[in-house]
C-alpha atoms as a PDB file:
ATOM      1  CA  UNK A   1     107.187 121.978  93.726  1.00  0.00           C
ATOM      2  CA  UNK A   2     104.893 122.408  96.457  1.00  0.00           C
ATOM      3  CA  UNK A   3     106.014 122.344 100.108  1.00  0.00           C
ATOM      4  CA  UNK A   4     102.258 120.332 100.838  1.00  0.00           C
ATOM      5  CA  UNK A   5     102.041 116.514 100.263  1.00  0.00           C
ATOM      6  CA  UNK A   6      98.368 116.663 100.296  1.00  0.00           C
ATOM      7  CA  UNK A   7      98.653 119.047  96.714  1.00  0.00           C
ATOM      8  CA  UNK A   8     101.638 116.670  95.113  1.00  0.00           C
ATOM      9  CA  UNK A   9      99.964 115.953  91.395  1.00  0.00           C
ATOM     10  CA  UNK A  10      99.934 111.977  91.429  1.00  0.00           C
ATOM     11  CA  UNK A  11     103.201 111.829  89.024  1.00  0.00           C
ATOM     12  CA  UNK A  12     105.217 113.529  92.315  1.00  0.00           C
ATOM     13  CA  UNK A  13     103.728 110.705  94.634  1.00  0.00           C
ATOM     14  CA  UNK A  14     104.899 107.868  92.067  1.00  0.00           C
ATOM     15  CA  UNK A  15     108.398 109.649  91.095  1.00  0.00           C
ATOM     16  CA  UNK A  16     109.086 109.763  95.205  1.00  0.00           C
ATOM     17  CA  UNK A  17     107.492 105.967  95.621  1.00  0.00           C
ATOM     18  CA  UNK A  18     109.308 104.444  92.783  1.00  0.00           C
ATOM     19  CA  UNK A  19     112.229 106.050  94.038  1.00  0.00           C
ATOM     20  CA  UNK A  20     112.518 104.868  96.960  1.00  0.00           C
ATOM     21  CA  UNK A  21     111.561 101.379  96.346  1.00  0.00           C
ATOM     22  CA  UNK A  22     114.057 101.041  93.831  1.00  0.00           C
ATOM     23  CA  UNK A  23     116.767 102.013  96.332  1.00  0.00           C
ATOM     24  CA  UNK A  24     115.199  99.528  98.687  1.00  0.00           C
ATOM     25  CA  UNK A  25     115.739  96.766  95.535  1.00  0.00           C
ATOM     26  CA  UNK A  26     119.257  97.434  95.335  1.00  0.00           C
ATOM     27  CA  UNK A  27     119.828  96.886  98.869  1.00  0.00           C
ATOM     28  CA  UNK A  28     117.898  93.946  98.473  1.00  0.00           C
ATOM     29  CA  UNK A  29     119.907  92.618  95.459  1.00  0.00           C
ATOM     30  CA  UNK A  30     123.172  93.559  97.288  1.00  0.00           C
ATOM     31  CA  UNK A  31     122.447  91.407 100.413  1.00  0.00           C
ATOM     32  CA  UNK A  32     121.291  88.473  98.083  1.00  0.00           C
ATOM     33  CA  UNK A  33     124.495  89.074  95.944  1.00  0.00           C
ATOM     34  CA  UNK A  34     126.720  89.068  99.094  1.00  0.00           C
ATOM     35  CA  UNK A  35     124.710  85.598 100.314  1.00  0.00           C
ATOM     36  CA  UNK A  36     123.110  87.367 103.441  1.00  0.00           C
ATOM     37  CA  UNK A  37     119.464  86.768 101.617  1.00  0.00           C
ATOM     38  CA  UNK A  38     117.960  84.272  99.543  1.00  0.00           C
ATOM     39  CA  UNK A  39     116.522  85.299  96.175  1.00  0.00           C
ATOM     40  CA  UNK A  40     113.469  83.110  96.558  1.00  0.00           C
ATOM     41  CA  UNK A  41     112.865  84.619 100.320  1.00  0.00           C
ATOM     42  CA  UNK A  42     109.719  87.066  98.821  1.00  0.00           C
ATOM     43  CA  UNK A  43     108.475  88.299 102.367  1.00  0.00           C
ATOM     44  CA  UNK A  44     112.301  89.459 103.292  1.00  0.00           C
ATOM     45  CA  UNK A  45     112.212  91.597  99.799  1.00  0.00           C
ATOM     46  CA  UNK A  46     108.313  92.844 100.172  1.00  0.00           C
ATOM     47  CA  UNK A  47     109.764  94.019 103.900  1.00  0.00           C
ATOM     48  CA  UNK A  48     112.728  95.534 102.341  1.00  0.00           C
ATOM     49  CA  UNK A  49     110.667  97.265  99.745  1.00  0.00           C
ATOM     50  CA  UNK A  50     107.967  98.687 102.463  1.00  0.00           C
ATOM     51  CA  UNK A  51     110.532  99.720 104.597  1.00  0.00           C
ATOM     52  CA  UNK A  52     112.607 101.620 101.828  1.00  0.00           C
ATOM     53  CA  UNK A  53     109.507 102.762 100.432  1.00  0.00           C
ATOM     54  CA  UNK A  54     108.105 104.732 104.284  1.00  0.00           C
ATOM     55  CA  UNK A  55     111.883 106.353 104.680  1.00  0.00           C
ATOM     56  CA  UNK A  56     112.397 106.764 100.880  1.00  0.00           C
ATOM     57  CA  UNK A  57     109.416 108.918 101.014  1.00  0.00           C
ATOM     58  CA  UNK A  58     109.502 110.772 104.348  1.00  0.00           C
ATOM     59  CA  UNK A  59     113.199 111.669 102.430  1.00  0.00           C
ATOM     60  CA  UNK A  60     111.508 113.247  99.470  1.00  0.00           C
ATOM     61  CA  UNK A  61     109.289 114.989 101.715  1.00  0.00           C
ATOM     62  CA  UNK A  62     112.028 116.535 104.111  1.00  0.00           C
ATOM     63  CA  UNK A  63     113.559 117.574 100.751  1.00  0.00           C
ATOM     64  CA  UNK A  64     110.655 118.934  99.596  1.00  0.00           C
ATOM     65  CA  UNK A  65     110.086 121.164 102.565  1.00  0.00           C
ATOM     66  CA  UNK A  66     113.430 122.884 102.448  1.00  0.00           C
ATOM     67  CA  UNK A  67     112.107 123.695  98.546  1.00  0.00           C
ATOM     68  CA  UNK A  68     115.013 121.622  96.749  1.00  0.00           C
ATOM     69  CA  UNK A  69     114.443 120.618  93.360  1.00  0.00           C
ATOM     70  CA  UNK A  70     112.384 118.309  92.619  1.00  0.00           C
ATOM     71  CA  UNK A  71     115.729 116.055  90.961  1.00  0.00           C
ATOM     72  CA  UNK A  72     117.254 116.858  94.182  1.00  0.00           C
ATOM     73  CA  UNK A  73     114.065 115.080  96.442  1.00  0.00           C
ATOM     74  CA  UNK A  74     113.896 111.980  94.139  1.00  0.00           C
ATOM     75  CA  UNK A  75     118.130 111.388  94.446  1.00  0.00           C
ATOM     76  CA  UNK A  76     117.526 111.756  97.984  1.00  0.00           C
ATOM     77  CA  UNK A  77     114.247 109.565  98.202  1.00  0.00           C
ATOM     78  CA  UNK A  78     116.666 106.972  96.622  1.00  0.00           C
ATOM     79  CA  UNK A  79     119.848 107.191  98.753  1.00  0.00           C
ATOM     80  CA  UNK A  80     116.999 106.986 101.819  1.00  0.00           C
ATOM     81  CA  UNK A  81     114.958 104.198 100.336  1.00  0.00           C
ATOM     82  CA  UNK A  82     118.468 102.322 100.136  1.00  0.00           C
ATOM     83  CA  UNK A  83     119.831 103.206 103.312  1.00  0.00           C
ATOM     84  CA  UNK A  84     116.680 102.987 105.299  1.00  0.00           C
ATOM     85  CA  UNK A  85     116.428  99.501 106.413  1.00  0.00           C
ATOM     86  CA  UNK A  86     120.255  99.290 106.937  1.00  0.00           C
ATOM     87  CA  UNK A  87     119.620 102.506 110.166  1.00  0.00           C
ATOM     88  CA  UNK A  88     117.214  99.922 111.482  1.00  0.00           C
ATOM     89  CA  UNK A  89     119.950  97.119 111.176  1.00  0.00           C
ATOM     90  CA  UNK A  90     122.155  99.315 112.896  1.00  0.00           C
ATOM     91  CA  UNK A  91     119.699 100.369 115.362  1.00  0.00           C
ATOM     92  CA  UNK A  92     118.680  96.585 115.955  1.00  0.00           C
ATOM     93  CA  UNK A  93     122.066  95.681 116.495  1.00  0.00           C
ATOM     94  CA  UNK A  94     123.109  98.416 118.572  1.00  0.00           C
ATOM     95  CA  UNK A  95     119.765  97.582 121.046  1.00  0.00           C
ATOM     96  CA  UNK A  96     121.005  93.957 120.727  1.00  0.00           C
ATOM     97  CA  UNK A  97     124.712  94.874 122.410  1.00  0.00           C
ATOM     98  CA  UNK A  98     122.883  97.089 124.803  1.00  0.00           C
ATOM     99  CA  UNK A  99     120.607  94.599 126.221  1.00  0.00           C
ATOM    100  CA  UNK A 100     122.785  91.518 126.573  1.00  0.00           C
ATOM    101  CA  UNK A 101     125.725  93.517 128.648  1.00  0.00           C
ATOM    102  CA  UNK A 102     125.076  92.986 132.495  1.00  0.00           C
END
């Protein structure tokens, strides 16, 4: 696979996309399963799924430039795609603590 995004076929762009949104549904599903979400809450999930989608991707990519397989970049476009919205619920809530101490 090439290093280059800009030469990815069209079939590389939708393995890494699909990917990572799918990882960004299961996240989704999990929070709705646990009761943190509503099911019927559409913009929360369309968020979820853009967000997983940008880190999924810029996963695949980082992958892609230190010339793993292209198995290994979609796994890891996944596990990103899932995880990515959950760094900036960590992040949030770490900024959260940090601002309300005196």
């Amino acid at each position: 696979m090439p290093r280059n995004p800009t030469t990815w076929n069209l079939s590389t762009w939708l393995l890494a996309s699909a990917m990572a949104t799918a990882g960004g549904f299961v996240n989704w599903y999990a929070n709705v399963r646990r009761g943190y979400s509503r099911a019927c809450n559409i913009a929360e999930l369309v968020g979820e799924l853009f967000t997983s989608a940008f880190v999924g991707i810029g996963a695949f990519m980082l992958a892609a430039a230190l010339d793993q397989p292209e198995g290994v970049c979609a796994a890891l476009a996944g596990v990103g795609g899932h995880m990515g919205s959950r760094l900036l619920f960590i992040i949030e809530r770490w900024l959260e603590t940090r601002m309300s101490k005196p």
